[in-house]
Protein backbone atom coordinates (compact mmCIF):
# COMPACT_ATOMS: atom_id res chain seq x y z
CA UNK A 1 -123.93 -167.99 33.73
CA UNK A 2 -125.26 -164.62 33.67
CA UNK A 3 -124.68 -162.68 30.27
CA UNK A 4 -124.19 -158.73 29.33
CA UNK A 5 -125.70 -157.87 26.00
CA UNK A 6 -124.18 -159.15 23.20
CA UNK A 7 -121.20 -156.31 21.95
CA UNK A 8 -120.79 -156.44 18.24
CA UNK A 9 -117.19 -154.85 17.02
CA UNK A 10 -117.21 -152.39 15.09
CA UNK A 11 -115.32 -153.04 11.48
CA UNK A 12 -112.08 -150.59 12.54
CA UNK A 13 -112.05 -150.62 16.17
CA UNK A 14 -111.16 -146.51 17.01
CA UNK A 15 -110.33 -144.61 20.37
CA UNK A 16 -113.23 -142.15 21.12
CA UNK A 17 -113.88 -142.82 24.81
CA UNK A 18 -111.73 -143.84 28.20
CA UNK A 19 -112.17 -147.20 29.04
CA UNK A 20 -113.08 -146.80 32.30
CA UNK A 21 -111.35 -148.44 35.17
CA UNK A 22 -109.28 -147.47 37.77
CA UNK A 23 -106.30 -147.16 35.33
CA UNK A 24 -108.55 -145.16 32.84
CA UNK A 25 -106.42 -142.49 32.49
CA UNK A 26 -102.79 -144.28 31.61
CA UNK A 27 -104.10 -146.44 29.00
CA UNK A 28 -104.13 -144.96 25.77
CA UNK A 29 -103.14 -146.95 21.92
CA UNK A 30 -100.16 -145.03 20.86
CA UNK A 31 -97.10 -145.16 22.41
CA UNK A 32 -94.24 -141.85 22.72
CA UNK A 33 -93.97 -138.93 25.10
CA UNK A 34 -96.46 -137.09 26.08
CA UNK A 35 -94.64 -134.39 28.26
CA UNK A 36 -90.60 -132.79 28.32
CA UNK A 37 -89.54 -134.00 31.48
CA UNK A 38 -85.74 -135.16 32.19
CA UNK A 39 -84.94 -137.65 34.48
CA UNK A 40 -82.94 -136.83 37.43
CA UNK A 41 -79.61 -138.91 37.99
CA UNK A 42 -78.08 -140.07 40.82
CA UNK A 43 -74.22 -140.62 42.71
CA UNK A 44 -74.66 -144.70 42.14
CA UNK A 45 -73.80 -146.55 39.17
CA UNK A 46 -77.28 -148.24 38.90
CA UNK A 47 -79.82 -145.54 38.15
CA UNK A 48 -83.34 -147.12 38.89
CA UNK A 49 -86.67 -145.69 38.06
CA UNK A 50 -89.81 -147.44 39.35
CA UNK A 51 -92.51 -148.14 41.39
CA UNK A 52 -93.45 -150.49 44.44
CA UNK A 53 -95.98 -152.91 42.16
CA UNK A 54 -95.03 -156.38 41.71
CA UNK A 55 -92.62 -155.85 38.81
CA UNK A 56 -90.64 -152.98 40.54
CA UNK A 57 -90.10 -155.14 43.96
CA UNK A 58 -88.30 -158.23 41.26
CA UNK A 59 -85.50 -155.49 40.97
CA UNK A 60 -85.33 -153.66 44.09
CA UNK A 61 -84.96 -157.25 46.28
CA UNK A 62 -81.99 -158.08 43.73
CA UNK A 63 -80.97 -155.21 44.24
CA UNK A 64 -80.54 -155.48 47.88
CA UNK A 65 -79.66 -159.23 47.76
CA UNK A 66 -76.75 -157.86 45.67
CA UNK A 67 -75.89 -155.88 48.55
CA UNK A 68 -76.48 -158.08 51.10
CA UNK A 69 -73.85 -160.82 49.67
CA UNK A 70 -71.69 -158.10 49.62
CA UNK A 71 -71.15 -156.83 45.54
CA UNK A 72 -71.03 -152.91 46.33
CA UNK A 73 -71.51 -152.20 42.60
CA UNK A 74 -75.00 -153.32 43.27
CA UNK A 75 -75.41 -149.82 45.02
CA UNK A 76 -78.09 -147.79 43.59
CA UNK A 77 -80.61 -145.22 42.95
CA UNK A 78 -84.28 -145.66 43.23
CA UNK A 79 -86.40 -143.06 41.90
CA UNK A 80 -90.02 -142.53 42.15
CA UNK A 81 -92.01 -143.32 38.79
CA UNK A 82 -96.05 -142.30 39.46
CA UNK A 83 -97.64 -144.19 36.87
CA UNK A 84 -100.93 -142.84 38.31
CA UNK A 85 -99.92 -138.96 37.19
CA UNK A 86 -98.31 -139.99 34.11
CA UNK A 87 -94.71 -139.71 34.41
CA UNK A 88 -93.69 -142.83 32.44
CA UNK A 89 -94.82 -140.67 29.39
CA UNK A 90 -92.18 -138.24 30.33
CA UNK A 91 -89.20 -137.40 27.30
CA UNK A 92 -87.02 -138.79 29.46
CA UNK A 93 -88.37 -141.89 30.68
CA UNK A 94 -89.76 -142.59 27.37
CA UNK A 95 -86.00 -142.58 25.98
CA UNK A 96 -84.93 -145.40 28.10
CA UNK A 97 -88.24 -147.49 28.09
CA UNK A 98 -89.83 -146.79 24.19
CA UNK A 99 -92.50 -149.02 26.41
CA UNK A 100 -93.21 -146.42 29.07
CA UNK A 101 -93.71 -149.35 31.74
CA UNK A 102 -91.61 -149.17 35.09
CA UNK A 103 -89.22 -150.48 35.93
CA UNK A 104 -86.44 -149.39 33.79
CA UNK A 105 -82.70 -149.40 34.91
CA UNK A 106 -79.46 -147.03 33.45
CA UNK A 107 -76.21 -149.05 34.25
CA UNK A 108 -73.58 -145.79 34.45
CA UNK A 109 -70.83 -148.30 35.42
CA UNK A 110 -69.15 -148.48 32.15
CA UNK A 111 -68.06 -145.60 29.88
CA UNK A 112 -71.29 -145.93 27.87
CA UNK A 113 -74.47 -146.31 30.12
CA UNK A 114 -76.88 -148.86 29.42
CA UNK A 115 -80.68 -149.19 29.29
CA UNK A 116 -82.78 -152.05 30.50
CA UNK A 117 -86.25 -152.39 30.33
CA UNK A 118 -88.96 -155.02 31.26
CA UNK A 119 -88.16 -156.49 34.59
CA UNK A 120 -87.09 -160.60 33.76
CA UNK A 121 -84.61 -158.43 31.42
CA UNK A 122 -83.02 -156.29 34.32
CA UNK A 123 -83.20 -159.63 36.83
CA UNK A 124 -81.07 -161.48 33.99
CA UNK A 125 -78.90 -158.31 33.25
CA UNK A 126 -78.22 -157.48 36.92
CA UNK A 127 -77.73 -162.00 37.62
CA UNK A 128 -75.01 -161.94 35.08
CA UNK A 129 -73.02 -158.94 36.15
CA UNK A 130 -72.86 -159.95 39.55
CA UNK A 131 -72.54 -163.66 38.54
CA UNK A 132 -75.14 -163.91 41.13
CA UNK A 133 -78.69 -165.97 41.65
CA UNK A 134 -78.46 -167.39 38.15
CA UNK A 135 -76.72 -171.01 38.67
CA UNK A 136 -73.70 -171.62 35.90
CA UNK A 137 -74.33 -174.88 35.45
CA UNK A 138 -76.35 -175.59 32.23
CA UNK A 139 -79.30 -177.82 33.23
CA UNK A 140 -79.46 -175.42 36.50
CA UNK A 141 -79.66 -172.35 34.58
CA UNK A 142 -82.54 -173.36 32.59
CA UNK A 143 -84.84 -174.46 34.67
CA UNK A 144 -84.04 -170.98 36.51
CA UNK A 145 -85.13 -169.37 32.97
CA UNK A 146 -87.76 -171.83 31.94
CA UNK A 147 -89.15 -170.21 35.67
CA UNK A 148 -88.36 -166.97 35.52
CA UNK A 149 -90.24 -166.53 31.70
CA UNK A 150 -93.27 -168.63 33.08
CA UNK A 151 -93.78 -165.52 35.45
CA UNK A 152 -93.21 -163.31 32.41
CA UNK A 153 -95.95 -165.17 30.76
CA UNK A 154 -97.92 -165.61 33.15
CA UNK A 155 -98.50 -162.32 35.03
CA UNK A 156 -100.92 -160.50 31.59
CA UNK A 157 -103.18 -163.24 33.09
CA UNK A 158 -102.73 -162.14 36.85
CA UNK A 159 -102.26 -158.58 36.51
CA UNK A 160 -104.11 -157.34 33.41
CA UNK A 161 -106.61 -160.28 33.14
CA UNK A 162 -108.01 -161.50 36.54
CA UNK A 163 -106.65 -158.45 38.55
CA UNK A 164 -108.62 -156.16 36.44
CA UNK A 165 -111.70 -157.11 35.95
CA UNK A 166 -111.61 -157.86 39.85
CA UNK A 167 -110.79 -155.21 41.32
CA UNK A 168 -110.57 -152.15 38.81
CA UNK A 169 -113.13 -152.77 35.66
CA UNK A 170 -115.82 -150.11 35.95
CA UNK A 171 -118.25 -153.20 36.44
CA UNK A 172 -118.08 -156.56 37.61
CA UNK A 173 -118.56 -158.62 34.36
CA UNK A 174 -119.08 -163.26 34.87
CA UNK A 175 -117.24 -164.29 32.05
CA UNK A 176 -113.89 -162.33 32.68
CA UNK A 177 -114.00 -162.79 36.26
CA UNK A 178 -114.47 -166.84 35.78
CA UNK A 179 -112.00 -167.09 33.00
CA UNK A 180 -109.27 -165.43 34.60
CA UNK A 181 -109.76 -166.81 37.69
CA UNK A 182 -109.56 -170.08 36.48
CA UNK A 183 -106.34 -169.46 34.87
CA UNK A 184 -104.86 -168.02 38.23
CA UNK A 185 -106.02 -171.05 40.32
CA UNK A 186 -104.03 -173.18 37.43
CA UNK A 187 -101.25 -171.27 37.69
CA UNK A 188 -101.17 -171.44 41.25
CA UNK A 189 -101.80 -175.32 41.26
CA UNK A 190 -98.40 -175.55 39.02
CA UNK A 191 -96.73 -173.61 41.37
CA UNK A 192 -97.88 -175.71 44.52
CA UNK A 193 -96.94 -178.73 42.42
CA UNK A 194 -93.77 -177.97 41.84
CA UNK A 195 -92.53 -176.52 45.57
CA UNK A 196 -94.10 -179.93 46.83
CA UNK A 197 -90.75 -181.14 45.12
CA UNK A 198 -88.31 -178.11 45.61
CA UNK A 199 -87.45 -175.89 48.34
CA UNK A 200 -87.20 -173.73 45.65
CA UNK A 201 -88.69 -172.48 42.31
CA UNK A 202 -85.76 -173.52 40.04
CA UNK A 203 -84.89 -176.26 42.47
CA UNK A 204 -82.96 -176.24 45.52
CA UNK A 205 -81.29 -172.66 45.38
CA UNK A 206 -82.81 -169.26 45.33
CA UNK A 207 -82.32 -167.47 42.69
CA UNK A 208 -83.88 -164.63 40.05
CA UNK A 209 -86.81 -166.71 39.41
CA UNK A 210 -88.25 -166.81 42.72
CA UNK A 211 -87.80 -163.03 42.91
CA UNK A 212 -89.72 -162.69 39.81
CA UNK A 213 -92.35 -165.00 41.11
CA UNK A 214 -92.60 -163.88 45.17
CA UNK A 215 -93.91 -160.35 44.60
CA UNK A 216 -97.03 -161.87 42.08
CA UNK A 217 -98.08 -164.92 43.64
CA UNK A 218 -96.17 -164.76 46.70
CA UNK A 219 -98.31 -161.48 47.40
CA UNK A 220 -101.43 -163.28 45.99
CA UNK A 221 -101.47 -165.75 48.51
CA UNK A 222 -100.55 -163.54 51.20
CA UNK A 223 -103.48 -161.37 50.14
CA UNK A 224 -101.66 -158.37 49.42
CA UNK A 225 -103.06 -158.01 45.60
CA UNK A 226 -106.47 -157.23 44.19
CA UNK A 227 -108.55 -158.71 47.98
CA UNK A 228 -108.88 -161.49 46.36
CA UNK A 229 -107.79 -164.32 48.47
CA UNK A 230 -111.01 -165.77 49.85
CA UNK A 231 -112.25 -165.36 46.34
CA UNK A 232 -109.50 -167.17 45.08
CA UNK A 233 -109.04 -169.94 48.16
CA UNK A 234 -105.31 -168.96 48.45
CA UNK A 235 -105.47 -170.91 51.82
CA UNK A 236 -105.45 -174.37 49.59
CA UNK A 237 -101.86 -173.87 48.37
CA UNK A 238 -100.22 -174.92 51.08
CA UNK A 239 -96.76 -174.99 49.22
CA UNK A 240 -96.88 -171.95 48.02
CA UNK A 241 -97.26 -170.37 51.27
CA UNK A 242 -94.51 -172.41 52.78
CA UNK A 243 -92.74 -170.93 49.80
CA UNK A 244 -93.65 -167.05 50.06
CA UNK A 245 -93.46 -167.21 54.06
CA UNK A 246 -89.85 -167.89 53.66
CA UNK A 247 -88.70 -165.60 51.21
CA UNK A 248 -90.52 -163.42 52.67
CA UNK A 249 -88.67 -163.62 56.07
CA UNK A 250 -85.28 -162.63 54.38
CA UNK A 251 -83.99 -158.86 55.34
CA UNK A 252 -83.53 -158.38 51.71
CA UNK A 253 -86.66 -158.96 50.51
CA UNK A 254 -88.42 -157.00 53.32
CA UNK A 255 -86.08 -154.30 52.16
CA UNK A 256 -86.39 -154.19 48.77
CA UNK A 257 -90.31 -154.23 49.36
CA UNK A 258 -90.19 -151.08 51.12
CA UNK A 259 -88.39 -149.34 47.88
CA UNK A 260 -90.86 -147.14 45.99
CA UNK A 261 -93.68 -148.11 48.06
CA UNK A 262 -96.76 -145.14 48.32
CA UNK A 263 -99.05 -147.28 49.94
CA UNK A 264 -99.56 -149.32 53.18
CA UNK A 265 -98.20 -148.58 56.66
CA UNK A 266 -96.06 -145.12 56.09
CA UNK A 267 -93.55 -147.18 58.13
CA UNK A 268 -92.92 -149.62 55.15
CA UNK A 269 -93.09 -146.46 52.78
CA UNK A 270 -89.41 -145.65 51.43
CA UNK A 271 -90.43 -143.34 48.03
CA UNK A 272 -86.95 -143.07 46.89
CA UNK A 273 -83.90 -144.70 47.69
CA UNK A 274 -80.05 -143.66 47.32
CA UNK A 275 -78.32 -144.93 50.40
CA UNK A 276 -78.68 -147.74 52.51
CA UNK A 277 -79.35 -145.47 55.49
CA UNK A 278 -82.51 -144.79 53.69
CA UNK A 279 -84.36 -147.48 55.40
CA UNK A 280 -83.84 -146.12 58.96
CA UNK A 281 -84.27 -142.49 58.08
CA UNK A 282 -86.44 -141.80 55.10
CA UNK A 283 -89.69 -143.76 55.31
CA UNK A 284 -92.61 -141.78 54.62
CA UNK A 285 -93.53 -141.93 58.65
CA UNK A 286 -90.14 -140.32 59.65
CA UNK A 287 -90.14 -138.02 57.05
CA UNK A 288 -93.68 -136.70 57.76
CA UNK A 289 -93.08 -136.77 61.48
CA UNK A 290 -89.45 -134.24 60.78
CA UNK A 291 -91.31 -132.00 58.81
């Protein structure tokens, strides 16, 4: 194995330079707002703010699966968070996420509205008030949680682990690469493993824990994250694509996919959303082509 020179920490570690990366300029070690910025509110009694990564599609495909089976209190606003320019360190934002991490939700339904942040959260929030993907039945329900907190666990190691020294670290580096790679292929054998016995995540339903799971290794496999799929030899988890393919075929998830979005075909590009309409009207080709 090739080695870097040895880095000896320092005895109080101290912020004095970016730390490089694609990302570079959103990471920072203290937390709070860094700009007075109020966020706008919409007609709907679900108040979204987000973006189309991995952990903003969970919501937006519950969202529209909500829809979809019919519960018209699912109806909602999406709003555009650009993590890129800052605006999760807005006053605003910060208010309803102390975490500044999309995606964050506002429930206006009641008389007082309610925040919820960090995205297994909102699925479990949204599951209950619908009384909707989230099975009743005791044994049923946890395996959907034991699921749906493995992805919660598991996706520092996808996301900020593997995907990052992949694909945005300033230079390619052995040891990170190999150790979070290795990691990711385990995690993706326990996944295969267990769809070789259920149609399913959480068994033979779908519910909130395959929503938290499709967008991360669903789009791994599919090679929509970091181009890492040859790397990776996706192709070898046969279950899992079995798996993704068909969740991936439902209207509902192809819609809530599209939510957010600012990259990709323009045609699968719909910024913000606050009507249904949205879908055939508003994508970021139509838009550009009307004006």
């Amino acid at each position: 194995m090739n080695t870097s020179p040895e880095y000896t920490p320092p005895k109080v570690w101290t912020w004095n330079k970016p730390n490089g990366g694609r990302f570079a300029n959103i990471n920072r070690p203290i937390a709070g707002p860094t700009q007075a910025k109020e966020l706008p509110v919409g007609r709907h009694p679900l108040q979204l703010y987000s973006l189309g990564t991995p952990n903003g599609v969970k919501v937006t495909v519950l969202l529209e699966e909500l829809l979809a089976q019919g519960h018209s209190g699912a109806e909602y606003d999406a709003w555009l968070i650009r993590i890129g320019e800052g605006e999760q360190f807005g006053s605003g934002f910060v208010a309803i996420n102390p975490n500044s991490k999309i995606p964050v939700l506002v429930d206006r339904s009641g008389p007082t509205p309610t925040r919820v942040f960090e995205s297994g959260a909102i699925l479990m929030c949204l599951a209950e008030k619908f009384g909707a993907f989230l099975p009743a039945e005791r044994t049923a329900r946890a395996e959907c949680l034991s699921w749906l907190f493995w992805q919660m666990g598991s996706a520092p190691y996808l996301g900020g682990g593997f995907g990052h020294f992949y694909a945005y670290a300033p230079a390619k580096m052995e040891y990170p690469i190999d150790r979070f790679a290795m990691e990711v292929k385990r995690q993706l054998d326990v996944l295969d493993r267990r769809l070789a016995e259920t149609e399913y995540v959480a068994g033979g339903e779908y519910t909130i824990a395959d929503m938290a799971i499709w967008p991360w290794y669903g789009g791994l496999v599919k090679g929509w994250l970091y181009g890492a799929a040859e790397f990776l030899d996706v192709q070898s988890y046969r279950q899992v694509h079995r798996w993704a393919d068909a969740i991936g075929a439902r209207p509902a998830v192809k819609r809530g996919r599209m939510v957010n979005r600012i990259q990709g075909d323009p045609s699968s590009q719909l910024w913000e959303r606050h009507d249904a309409g949205d879908f055939a009207t508003k994508t970021r080709d139509k838009v550009e082509a009307g004006g």
